[in-house]
Protein backbone atom coordinates (compact mmCIF):
# COMPACT_ATOMS: atom_id res chain seq x y z
CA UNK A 1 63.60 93.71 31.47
CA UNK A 2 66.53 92.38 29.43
CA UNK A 3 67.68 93.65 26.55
CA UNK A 4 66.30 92.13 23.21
CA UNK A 5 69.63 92.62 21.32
CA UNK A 6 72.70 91.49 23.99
CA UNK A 7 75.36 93.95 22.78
CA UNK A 8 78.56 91.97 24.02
CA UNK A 9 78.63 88.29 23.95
CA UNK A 10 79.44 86.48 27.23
CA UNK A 11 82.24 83.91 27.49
CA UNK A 12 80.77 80.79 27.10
CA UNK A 13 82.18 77.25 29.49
CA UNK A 14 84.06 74.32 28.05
CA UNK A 15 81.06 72.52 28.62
CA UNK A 16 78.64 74.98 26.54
CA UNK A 17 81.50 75.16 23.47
CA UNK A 18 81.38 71.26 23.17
CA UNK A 19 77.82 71.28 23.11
CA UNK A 20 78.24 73.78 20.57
CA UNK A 21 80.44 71.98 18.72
CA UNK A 22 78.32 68.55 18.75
CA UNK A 23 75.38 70.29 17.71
CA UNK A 24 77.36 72.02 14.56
CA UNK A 25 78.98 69.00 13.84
CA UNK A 26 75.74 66.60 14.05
CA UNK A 27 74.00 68.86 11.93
CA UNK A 28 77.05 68.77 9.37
CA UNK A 29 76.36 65.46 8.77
CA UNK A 30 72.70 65.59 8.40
CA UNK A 31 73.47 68.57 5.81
CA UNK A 32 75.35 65.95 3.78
CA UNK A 33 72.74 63.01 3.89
CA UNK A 34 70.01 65.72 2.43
CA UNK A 35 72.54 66.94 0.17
CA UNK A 36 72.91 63.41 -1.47
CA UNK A 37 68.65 63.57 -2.07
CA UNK A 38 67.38 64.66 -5.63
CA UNK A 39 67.37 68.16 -6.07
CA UNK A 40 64.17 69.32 -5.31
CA UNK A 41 61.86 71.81 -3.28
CA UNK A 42 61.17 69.26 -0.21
CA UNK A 43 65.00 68.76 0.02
CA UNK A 44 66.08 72.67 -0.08
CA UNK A 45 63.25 73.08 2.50
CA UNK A 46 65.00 70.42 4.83
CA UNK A 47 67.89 72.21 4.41
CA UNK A 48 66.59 75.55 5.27
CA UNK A 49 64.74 73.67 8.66
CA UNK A 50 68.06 72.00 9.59
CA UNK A 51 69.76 75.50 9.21
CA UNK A 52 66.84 77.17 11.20
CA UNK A 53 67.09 74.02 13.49
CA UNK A 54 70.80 74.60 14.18
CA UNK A 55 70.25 78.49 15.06
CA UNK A 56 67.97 78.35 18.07
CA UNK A 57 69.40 75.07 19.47
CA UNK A 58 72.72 77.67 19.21
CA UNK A 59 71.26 80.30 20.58
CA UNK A 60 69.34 78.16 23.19
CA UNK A 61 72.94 77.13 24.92
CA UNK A 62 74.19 80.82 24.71
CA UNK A 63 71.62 82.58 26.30
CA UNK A 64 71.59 80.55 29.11
C-alpha cells in the first residue's frame, strides 16, 4: 500500500513541468475573465472551482 502523504517529492520530466505550466497558465487566464464578472456569490464560487480545478489536474500529472 502506498503512502497517503508522499514525504519527498519526485523530480518531475520536462514534459510533466510544461504540462504544469500550461495548465497554471490556462487557468490564469480563466481567473481573469471571471474576475472581470460582477461581484457576486456565483462568480467567487467559479473561482473557488477553477482553483479546486487547477489542484487535482496538478496533482493528477505529479503522481503519475
Amino acid at each position: 500500500m502506498s503512502p497517503v502523504f508522499r514525504k519527498e517529492q519526485r523530480h518531475l520530466s520536462a514534459d510533466e513541468r510544461d504540462q504544469l505550466n500550461a495548465i497554471k497558465q490556462l487557468a490564469q487566464d480563466l481567473s481573469d475573465l471571471i474576475d472581470m464578472l460582477p461581484a457576486s456569490h456565483s462568480r467567487d464560487n467559479a473561482q473557488t472551482k477553477l482553483e479546486e480545478c487547477v489542484m487535482w489536474s496538478v496533482k493528477a500529472v505529479a503522481d503519475t
